[in-house]
Protein backbone atom coordinates (compact mmCIF):
# COMPACT_ATOMS: atom_id res chain seq x y z
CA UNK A 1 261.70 104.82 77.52
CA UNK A 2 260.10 101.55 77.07
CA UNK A 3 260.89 97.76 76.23
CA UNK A 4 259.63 96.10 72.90
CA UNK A 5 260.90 93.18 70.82
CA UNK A 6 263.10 92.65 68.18
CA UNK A 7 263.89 89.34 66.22
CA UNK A 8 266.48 88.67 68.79
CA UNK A 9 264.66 89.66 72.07
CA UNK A 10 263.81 92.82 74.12
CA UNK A 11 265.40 95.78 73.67
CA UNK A 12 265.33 99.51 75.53
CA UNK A 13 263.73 102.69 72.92
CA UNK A 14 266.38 104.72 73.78
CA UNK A 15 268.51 102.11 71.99
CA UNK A 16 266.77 102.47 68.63
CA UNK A 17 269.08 104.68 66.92
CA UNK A 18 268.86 105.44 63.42
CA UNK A 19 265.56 103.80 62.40
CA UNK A 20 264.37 102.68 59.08
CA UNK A 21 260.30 101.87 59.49
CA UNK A 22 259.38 100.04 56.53
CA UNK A 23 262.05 97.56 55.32
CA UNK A 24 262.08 93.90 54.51
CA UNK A 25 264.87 91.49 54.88
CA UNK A 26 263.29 88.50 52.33
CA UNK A 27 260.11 88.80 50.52
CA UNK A 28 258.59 85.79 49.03
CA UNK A 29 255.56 83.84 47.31
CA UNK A 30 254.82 81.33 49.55
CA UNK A 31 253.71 78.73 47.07
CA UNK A 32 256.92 78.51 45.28
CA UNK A 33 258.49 78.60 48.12
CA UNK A 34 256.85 76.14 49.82
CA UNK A 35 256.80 73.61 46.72
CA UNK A 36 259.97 74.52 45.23
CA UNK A 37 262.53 75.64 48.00
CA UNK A 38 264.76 73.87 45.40
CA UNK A 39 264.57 77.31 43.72
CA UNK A 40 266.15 79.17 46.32
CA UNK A 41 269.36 78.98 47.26
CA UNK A 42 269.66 80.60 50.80
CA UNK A 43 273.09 80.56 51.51
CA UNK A 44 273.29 82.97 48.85
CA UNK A 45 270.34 84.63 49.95
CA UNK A 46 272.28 84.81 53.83
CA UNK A 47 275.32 86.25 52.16
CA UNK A 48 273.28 88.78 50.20
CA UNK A 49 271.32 89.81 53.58
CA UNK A 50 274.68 89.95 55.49
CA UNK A 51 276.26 92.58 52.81
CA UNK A 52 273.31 94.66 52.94
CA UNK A 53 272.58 94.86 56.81
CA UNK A 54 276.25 95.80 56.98
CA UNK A 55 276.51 98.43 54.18
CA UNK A 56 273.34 99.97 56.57
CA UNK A 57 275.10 99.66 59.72
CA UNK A 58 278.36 101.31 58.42
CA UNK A 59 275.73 103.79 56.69
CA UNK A 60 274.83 104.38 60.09
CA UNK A 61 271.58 102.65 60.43
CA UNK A 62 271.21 101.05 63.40
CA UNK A 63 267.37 99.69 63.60
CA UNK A 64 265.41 98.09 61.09
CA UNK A 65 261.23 97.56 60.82
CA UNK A 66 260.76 94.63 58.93
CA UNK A 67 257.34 95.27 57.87
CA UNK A 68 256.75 91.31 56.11
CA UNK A 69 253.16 90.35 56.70
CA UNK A 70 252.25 86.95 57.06
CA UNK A 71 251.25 86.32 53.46
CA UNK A 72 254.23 87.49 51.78
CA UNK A 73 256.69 84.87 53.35
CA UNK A 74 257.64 86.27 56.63
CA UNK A 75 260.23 84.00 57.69
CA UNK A 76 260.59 85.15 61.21
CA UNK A 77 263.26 82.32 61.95
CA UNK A 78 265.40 83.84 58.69
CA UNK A 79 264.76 87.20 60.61
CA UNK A 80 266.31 86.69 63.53
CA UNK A 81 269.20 84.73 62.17
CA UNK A 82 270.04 87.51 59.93
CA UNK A 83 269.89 89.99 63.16
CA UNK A 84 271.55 87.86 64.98
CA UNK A 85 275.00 86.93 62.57
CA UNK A 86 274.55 90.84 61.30
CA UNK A 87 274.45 93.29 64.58
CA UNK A 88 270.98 94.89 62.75
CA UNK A 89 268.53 95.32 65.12
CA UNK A 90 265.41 93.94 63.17
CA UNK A 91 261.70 94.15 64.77
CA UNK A 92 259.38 92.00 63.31
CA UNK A 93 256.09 92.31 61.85
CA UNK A 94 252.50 90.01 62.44
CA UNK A 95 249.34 91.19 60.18
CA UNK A 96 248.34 90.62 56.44
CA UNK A 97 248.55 92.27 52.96
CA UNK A 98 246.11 93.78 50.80
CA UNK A 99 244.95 90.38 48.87
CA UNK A 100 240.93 90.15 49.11
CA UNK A 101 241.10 86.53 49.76
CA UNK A 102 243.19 85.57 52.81
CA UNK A 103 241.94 82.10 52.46
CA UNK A 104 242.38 80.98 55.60
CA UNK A 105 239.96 84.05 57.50
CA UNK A 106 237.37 84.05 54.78
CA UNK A 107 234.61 81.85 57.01
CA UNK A 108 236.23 81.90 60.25
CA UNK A 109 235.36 84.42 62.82
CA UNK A 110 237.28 87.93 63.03
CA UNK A 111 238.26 87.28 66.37
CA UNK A 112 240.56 83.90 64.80
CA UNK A 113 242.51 87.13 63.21
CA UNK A 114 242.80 89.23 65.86
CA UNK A 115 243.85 86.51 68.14
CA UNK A 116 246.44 85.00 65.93
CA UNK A 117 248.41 88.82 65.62
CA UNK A 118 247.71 88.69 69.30
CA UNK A 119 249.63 85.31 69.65
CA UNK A 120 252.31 86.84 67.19
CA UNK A 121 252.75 89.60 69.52
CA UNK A 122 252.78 88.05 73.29
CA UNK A 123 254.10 84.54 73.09
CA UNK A 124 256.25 84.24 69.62
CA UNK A 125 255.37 83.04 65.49
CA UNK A 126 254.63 79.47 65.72
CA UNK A 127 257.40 77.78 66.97
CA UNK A 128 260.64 80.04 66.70
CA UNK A 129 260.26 82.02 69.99
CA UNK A 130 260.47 85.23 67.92
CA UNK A 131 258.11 87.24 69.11
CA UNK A 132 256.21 90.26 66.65
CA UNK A 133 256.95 94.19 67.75
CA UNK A 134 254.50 95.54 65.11
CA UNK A 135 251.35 95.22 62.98
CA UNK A 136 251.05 95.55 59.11
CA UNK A 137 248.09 96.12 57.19
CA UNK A 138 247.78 97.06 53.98
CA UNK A 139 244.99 98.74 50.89
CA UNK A 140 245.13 98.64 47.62
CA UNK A 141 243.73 99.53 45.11
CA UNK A 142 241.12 100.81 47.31
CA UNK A 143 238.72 99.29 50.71
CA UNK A 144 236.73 96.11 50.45
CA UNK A 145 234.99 94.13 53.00
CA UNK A 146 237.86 91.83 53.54
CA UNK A 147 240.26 94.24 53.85
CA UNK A 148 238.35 96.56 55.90
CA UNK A 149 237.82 93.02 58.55
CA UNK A 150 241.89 92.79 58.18
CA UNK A 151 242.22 96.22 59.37
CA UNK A 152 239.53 96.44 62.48
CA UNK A 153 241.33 92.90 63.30
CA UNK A 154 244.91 94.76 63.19
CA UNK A 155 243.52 98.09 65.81
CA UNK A 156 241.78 95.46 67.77
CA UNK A 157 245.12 93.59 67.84
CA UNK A 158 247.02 96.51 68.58
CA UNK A 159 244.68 97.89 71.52
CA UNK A 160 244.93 95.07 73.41
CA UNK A 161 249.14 94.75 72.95
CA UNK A 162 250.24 98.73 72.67
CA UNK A 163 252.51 98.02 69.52
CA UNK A 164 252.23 100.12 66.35
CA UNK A 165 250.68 99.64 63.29
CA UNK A 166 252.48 100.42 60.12
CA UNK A 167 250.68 100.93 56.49
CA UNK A 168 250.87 100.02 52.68
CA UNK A 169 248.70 102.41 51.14
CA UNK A 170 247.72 103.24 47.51
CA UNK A 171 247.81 107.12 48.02
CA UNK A 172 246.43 108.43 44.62
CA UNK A 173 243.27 106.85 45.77
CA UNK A 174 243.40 108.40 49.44
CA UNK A 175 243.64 104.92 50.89
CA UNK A 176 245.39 106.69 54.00
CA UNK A 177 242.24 108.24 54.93
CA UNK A 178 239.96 105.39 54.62
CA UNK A 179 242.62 103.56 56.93
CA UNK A 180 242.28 106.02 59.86
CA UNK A 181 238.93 106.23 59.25
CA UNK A 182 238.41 102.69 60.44
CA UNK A 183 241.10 102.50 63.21
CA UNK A 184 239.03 105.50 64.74
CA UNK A 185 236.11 103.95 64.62
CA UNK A 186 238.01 101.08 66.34
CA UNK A 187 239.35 103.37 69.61
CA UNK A 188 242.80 103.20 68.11
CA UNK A 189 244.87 106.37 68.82
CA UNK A 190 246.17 107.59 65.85
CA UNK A 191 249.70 108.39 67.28
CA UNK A 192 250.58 104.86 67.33
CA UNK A 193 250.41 104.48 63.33
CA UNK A 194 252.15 105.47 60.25
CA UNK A 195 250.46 105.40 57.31
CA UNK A 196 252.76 104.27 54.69
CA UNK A 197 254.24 105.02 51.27
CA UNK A 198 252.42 108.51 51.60
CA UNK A 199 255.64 109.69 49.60
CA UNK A 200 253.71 108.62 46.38
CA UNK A 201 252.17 111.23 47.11
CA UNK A 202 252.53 114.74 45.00
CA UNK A 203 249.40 116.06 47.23
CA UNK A 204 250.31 118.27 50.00
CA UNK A 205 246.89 118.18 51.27
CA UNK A 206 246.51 114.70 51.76
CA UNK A 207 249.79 114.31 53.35
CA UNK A 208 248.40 117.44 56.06
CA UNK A 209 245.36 115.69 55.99
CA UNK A 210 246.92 112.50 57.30
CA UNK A 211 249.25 113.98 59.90
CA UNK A 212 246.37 116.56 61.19
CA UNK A 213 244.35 113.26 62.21
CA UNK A 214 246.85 112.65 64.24
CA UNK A 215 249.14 109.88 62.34
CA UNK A 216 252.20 109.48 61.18
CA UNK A 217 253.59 109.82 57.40
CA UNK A 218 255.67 107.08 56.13
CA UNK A 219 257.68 108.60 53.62
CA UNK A 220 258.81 105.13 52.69
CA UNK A 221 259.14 105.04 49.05
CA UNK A 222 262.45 106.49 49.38
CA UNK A 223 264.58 105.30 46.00
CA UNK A 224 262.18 103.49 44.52
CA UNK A 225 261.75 106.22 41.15
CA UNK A 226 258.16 105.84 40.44
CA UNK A 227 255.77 107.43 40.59
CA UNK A 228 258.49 110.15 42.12
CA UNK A 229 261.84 110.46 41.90
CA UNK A 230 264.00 110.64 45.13
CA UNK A 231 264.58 114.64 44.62
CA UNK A 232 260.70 115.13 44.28
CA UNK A 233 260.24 112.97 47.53
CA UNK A 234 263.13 115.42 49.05
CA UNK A 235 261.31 118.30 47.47
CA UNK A 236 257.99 117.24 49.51
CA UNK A 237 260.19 116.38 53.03
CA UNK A 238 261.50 119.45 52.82
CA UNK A 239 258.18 121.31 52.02
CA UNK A 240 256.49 118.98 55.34
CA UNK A 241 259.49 120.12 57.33
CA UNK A 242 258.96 123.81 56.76
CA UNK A 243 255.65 123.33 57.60
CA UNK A 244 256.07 122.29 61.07
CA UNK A 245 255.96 118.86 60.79
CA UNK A 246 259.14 117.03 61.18
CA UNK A 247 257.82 115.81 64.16
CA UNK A 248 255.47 113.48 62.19
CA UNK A 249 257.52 111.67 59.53
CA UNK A 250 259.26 108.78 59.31
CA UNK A 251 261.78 107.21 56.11
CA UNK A 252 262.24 104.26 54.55
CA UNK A 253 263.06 102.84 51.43
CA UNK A 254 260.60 99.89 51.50
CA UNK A 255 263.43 97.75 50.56
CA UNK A 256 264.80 93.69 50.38
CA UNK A 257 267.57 91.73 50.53
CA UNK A 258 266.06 89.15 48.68
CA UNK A 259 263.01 90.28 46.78
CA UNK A 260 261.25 86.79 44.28
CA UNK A 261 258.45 88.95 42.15
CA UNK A 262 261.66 89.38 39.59
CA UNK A 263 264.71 88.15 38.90
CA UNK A 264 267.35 89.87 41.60
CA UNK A 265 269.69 90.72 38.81
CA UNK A 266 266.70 92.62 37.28
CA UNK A 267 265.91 94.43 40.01
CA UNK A 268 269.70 95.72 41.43
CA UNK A 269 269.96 96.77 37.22
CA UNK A 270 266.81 98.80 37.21
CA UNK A 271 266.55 99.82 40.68
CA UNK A 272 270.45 100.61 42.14
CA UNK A 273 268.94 103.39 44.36
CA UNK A 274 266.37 100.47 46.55
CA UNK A 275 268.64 99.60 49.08
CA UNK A 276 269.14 100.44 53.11
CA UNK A 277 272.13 103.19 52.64
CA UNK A 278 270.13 105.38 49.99
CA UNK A 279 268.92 107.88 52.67
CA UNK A 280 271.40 107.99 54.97
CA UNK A 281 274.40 108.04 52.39
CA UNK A 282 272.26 110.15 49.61
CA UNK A 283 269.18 111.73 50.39
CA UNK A 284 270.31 113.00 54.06
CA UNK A 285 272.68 115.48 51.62
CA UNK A 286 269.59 116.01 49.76
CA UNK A 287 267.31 117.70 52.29
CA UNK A 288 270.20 119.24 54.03
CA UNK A 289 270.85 121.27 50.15
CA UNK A 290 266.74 121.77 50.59
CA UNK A 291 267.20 123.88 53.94
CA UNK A 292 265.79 120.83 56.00
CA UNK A 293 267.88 120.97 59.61
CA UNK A 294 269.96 118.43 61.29
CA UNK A 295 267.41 118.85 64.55
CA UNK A 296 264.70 117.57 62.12
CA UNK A 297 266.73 115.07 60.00
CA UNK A 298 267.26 113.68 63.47
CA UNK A 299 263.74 113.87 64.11
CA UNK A 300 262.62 111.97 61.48
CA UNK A 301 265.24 109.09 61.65
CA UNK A 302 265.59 109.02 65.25
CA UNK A 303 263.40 110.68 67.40
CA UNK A 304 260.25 109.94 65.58
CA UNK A 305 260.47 105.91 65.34
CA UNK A 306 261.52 105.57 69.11
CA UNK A 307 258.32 108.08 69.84
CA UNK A 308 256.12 105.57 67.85
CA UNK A 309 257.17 102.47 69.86
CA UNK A 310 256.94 104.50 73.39
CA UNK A 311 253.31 105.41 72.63
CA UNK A 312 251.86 102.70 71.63
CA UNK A 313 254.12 100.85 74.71
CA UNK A 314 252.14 102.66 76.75
């Protein structure tokens, strides 16, 4: 049992619940929002939010890892007012994405990275009080030298405040590997991370690979249909979980309430499986018909994500 932050303040592991790991409650491009909030209208964007944290909540969801990095429009203050008006217990994310030019690190020292997450983590995101519970890093295509300085940054900024980090990987390039790779070489213990979206994944050997080095797989693709369908990622739980290893998985559906790289009528029309309730309400059933046991289902949803946070507390 340990204490870690949400967007609304401290709260006890053993009070986790249901746990999604790799959510998002608004996901931007900071320019246009920035220059044009006119664009935007967030009381709709509120009202949207509030449906879907309660549709998860009645789903039975009960915790939510908003995994928004800095550069994608984390809006920590939206966070926590969404947590707060909703009931959703939302834990909030410091660290970068994948782009090779993260302007504002390019010339300055690593350490300017690794103390800003730091900063995130221990005393709040600029001025809103909210403080970060997690880290999130993130390669694709494949490594380069700023992403690789991102990522030593991120164990570095772990190490030194025991919270997790959680992955976006590219896995038909093995990205997951190169990612442990250099939070080894960094000290970090493996335990304390999930590499993520491993559920694009058709390659049971990579997927062993990753949880044999001692992390955790984020099977957090979960009703998004491509590259794989939500029966083939139910066909591959189920296949980890009779291999022994339901005690190293986590789900998600990598979701948004409000999500700006497309129109949001666009995306409920061609995506009506991407929301919070799609694995509690619909694949649960699914791995259940696939032999997959209520101890592990529980495993996986509960147990696992409340493990994560205790282990890296400590």
């Amino acid at each position: 049992m340990a204490t870690i932050q949400s967007a609304t303040g401290p709260i006890d592991t053993a009070d986790l619940g249901f746990t999604l790991m790799h959510e998002h409650v608004r996901v931007s491009w900071p320019p246009m929002d920035q220059q044009y909030p006119e664009l935007f209208d967030r009381e709709h964007e509120m009202t949207r939010a509030l449906e879907r944290m309660q549709a998860a909540l009645d789903a039975g969801v009960k915790t939510m890892v908003d995994l928004t990095p800095i550069d994608l429009g984390r809006d920590a203050a939206h966070i926590a007012d969404v947590a707060r008006r909703s009931g959703m217990q939302i834990i909030v994310a410091t660290g970068l994405y994948y782009t090779p030019y993260p302007f504002y690190f390019r010339m300055r020292d690593d350490k300017v990275m690794t103390d800003l997450f730091i900063r995130d983590i221990t005393e709040g995101i600029s001025t809103t009080g909210v403080r970060a519970g997690v880290i999130k890093c993130a390669t694709e295509p494949e490594m380069h030298e700023m992403n690789e300085r991102v990522l030593r940054a991120s164990a570095r900024a772990a190490i030194e405040t025991g919270v997790p980090i959680c992955t976006h990987t590219y896995p038909a390039n093995r990205t997951g590997l190169d990612q442990q790779r250099v939070f080894k070489e960094e000290g970090l213990d493996l335990s304390h991370t999930v590499i993520g979206h491993s559920d694009d994944s058709d390659d049971f050997s990579y997927l062993e690979q990753i949880i044999q080095n001692g992390s955790y797989c984020g099977m957090d693709r979960i009703g998004i249909e491509r590259p794989r369908t939500s029966e083939q990622r139910a066909d591959m739980l189920a296949k980890l979980c009779e291999a022994g290893y339901a005690n190293r998985i986590t789900l998600s559906h990598d979701a948004s309430c409000n999500f700006h790289w497309a129109p949001q009528e666009l995306i409920d029309r061609m995506a009506e499986t991407w929301k919070y309730t799609h694995i509690p309400l619909d694949v649960v059933p699914m791995l259940r018909e696939r032999g997959v046991s209520d101890a592990d289902i529980h495993q996986m949803t509960v147990g696992n994500p409340r493990a994560i946070f205790e282990g890296a507390a400590k």
